[in-house]
C-alpha atoms as a PDB file:
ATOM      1  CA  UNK A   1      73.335-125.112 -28.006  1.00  0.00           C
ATOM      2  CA  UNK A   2      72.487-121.544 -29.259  1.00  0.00           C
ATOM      3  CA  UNK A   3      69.388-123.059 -31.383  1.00  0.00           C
ATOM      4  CA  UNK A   4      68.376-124.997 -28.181  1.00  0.00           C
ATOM      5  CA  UNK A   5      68.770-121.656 -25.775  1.00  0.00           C
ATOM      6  CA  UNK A   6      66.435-119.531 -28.730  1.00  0.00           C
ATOM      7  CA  UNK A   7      63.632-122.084 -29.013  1.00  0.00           C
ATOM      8  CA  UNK A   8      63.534-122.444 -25.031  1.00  0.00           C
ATOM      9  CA  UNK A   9      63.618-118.342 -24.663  1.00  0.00           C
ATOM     10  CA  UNK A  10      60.789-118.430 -27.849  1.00  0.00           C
ATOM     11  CA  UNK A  11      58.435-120.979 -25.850  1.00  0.00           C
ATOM     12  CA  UNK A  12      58.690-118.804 -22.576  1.00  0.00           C
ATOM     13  CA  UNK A  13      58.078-115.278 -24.399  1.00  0.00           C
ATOM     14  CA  UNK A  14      55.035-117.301 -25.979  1.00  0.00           C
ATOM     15  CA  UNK A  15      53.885-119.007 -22.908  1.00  0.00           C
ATOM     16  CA  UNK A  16      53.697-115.496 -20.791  1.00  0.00           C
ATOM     17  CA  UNK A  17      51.762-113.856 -23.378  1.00  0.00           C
ATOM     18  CA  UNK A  18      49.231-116.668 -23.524  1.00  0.00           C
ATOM     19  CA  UNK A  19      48.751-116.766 -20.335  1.00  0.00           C
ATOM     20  CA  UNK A  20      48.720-113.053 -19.857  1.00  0.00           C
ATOM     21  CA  UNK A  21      45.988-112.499 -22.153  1.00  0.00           C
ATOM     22  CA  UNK A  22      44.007-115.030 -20.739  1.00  0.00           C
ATOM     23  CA  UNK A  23      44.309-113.449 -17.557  1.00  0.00           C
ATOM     24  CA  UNK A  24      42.973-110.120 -19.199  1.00  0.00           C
ATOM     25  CA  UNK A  25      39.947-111.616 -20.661  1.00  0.00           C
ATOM     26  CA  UNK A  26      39.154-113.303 -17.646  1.00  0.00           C
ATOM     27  CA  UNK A  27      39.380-110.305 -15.435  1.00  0.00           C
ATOM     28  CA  UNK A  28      37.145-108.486 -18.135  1.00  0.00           C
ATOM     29  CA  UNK A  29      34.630-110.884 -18.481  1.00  0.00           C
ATOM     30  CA  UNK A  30      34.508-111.409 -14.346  1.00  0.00           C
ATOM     31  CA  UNK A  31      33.894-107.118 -14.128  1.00  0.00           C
ATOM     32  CA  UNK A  32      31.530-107.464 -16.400  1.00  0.00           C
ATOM     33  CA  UNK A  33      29.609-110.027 -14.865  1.00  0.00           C
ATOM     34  CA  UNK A  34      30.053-108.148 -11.794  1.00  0.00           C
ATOM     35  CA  UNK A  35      28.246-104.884 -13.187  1.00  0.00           C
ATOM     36  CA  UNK A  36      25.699-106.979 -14.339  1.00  0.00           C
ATOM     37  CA  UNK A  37      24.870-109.033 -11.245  1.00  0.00           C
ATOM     38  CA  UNK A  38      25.065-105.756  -9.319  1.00  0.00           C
ATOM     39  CA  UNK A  39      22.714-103.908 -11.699  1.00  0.00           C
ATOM     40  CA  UNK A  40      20.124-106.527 -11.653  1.00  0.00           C
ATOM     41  CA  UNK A  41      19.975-107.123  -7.577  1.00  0.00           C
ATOM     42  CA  UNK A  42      19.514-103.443  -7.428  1.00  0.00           C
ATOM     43  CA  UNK A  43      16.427-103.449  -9.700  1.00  0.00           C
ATOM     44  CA  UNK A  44      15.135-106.678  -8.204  1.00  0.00           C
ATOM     45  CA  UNK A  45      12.797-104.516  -5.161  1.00  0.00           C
ATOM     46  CA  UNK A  46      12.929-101.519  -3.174  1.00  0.00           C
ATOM     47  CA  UNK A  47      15.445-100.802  -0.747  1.00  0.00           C
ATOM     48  CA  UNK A  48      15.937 -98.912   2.334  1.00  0.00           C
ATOM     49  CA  UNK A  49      19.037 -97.492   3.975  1.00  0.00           C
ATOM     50  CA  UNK A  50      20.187 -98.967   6.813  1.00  0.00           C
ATOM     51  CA  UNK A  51      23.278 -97.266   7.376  1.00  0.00           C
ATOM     52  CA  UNK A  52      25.229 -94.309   6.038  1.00  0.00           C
ATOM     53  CA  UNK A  53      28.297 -92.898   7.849  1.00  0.00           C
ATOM     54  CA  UNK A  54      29.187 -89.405   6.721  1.00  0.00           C
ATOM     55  CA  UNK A  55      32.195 -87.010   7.267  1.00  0.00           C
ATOM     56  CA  UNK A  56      32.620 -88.848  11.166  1.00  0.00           C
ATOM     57  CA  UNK A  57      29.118 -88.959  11.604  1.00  0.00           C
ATOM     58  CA  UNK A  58      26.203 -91.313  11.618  1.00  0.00           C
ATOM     59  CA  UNK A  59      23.562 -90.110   9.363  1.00  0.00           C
ATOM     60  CA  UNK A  60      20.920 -92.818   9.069  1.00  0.00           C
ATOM     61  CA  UNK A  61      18.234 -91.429  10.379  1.00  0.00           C
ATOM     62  CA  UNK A  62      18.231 -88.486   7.739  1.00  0.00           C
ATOM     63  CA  UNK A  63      16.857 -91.189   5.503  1.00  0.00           C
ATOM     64  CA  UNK A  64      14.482 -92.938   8.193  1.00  0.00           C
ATOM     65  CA  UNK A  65      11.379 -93.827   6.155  1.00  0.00           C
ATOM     66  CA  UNK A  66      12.519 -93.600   2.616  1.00  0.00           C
ATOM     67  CA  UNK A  67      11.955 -96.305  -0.030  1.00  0.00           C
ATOM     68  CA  UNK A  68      14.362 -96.461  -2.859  1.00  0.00           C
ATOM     69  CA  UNK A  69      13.603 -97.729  -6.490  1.00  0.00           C
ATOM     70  CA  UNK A  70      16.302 -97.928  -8.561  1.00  0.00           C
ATOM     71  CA  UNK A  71      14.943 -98.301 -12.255  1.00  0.00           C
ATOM     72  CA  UNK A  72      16.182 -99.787 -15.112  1.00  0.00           C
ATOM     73  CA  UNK A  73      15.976 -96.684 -16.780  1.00  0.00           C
ATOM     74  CA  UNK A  74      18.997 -95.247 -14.811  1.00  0.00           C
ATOM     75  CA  UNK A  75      16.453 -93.369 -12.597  1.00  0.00           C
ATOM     76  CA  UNK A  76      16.834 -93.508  -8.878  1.00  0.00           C
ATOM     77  CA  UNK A  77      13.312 -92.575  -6.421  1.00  0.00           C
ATOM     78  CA  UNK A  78      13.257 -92.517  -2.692  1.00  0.00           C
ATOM     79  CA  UNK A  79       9.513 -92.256  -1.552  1.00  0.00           C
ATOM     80  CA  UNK A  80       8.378 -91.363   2.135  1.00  0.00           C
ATOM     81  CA  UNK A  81       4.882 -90.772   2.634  1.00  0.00           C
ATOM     82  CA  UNK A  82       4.040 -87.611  -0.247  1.00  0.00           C
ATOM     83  CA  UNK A  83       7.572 -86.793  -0.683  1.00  0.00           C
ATOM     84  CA  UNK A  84       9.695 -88.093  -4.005  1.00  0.00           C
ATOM     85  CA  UNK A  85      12.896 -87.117  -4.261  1.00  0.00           C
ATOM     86  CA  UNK A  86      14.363 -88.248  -7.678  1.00  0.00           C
ATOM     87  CA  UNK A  87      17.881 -88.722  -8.417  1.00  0.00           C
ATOM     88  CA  UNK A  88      20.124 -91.407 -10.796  1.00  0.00           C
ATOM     89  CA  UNK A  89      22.308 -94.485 -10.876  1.00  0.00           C
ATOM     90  CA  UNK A  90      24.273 -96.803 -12.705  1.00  0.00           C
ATOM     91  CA  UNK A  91      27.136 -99.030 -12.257  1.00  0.00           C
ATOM     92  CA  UNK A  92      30.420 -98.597 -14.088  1.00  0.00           C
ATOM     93  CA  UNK A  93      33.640 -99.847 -14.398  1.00  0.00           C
ATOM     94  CA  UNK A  94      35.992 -97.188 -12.176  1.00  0.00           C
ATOM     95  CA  UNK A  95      37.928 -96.608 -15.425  1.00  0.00           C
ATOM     96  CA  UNK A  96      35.519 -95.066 -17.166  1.00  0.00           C
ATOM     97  CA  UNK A  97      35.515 -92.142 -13.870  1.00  0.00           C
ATOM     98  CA  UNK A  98      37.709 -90.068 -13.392  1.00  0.00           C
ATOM     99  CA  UNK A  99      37.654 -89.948  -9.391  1.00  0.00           C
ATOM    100  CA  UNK A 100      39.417 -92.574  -8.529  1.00  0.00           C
ATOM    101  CA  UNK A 101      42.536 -92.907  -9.971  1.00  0.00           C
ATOM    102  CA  UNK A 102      42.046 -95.452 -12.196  1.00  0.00           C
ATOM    103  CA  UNK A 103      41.752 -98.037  -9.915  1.00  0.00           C
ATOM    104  CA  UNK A 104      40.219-101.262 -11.744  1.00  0.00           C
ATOM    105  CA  UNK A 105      37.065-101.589  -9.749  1.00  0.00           C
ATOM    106  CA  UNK A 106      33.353-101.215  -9.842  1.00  0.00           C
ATOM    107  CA  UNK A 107      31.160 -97.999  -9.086  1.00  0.00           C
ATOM    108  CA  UNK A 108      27.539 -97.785  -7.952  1.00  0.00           C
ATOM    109  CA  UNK A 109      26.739 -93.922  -8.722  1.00  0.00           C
ATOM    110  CA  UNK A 110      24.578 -92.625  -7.182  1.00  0.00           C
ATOM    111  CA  UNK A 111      23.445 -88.540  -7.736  1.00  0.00           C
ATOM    112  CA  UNK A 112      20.799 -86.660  -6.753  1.00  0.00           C
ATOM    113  CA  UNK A 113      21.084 -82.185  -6.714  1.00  0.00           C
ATOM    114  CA  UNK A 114      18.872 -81.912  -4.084  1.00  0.00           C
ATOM    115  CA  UNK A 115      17.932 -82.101  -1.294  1.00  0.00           C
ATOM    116  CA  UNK A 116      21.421 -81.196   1.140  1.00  0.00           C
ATOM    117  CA  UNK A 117      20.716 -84.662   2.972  1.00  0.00           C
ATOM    118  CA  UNK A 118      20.378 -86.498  -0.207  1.00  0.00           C
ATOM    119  CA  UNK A 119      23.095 -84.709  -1.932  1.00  0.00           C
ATOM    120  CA  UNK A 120      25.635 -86.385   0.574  1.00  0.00           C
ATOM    121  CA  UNK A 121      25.074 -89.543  -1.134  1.00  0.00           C
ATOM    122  CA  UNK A 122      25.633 -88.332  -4.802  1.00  0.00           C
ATOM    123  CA  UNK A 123      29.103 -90.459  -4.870  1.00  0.00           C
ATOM    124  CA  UNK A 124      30.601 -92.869  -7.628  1.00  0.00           C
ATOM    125  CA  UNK A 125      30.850 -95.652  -4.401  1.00  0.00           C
ATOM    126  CA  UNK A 126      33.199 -98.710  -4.124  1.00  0.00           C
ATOM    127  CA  UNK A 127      31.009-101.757  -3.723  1.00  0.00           C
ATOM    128  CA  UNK A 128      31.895-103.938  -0.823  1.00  0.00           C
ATOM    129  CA  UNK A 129      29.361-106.652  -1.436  1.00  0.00           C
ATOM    130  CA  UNK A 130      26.231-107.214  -2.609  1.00  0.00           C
ATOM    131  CA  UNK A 131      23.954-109.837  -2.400  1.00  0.00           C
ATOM    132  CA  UNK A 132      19.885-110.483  -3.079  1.00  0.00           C
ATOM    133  CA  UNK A 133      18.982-108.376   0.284  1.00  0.00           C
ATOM    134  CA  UNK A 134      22.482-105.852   1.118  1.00  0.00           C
ATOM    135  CA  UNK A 135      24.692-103.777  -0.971  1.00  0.00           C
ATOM    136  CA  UNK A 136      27.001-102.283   0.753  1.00  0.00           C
ATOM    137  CA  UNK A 137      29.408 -99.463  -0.830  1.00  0.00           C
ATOM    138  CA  UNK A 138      32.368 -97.203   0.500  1.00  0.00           C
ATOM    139  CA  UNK A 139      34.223 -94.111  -0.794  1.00  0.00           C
ATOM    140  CA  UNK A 140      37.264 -92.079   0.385  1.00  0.00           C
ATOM    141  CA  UNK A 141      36.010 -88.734   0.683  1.00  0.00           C
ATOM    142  CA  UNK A 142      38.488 -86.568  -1.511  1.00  0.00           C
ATOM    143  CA  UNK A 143      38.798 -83.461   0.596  1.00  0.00           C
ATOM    144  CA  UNK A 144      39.232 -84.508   4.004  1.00  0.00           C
ATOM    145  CA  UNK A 145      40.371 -88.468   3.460  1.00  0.00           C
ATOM    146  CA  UNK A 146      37.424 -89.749   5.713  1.00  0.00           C
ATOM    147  CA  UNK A 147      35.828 -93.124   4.675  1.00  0.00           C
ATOM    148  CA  UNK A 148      31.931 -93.061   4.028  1.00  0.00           C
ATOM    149  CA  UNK A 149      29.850 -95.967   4.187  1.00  0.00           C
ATOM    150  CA  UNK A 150      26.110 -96.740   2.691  1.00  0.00           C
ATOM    151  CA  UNK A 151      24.070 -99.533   2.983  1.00  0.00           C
ATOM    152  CA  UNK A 152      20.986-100.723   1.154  1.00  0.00           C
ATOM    153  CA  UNK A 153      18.548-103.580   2.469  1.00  0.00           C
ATOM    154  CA  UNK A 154      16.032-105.105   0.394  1.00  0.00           C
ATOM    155  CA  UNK A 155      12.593-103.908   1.962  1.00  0.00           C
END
């Protein structure tokens, strides 16, 4: 009876770590495809925003006009008429920032130092979905707990 209890006990100590490590993998190899997909929609055209909410506040307009690139080379360009403003990207696996808590998601970053307006979107942003024409991202501002929202339409 003792044998019988140690070989059942064996097989379920056996089974969970099979099926736990499966799990793992799968969950990696799903983020990864994630950052992938993401990375390659964003490169696929230009963009424009079509909505960012800011500290309580709609600020769309501040970015009325603007075309953004974002290059494979981790380079991020929003054109209007003669004015470039240049900033970067890249999308990450939350664990590798150290923002967030460790939360086991994925980030679009976006930074650019200047100018004020575009400086509001310098985030590491939750993504909330993308697809061939939308991405749309989200972040929990840090100092007063407000939620931001941007959103990206392909042009």
């Amino acid at each position: 009876m003792k044998i019988l209890l140690k070989a059942v006990l064996v097989i379920f100590i056996y089974t969970g770590l099979a099926m736990s490590c499966d799990k793992d993998d799968d969950n990696g190899q799903q983020q990864n495809t994630t950052i992938a997909q993401t990375i390659n929609t964003a490169q696929s055209g230009s963009w424009k925003i079509t909505y960012f909410f800011d500290s309580d506040q709609n600020e769309t307009d501040h970015f009325t006009g603007y075309v953004f690139t974002f290059n494979n080379n981790g380079s991020l360009v929003a054109v209007k008429g003669n004015t470039t403003v240049t900033g970067t990207w890249s999308v990450t696996d939350s664990n590798s920032s150290d923002d967030d808590g460790g939360s086991s998601d994925t980030d679009f970053n976006i930074f650019f130092a200047s100018p004020a307006d575009f400086e509001d979107l310098s985030d590491d942003w939750d993504i909330i979905s993308v697809s061939n024409s939308k991405i749309e991202l989200t972040d929990v501002s840090g100092g007063n707990g407000g939620t931001d929202f941007l959103t990206f339409e392909k042009i």
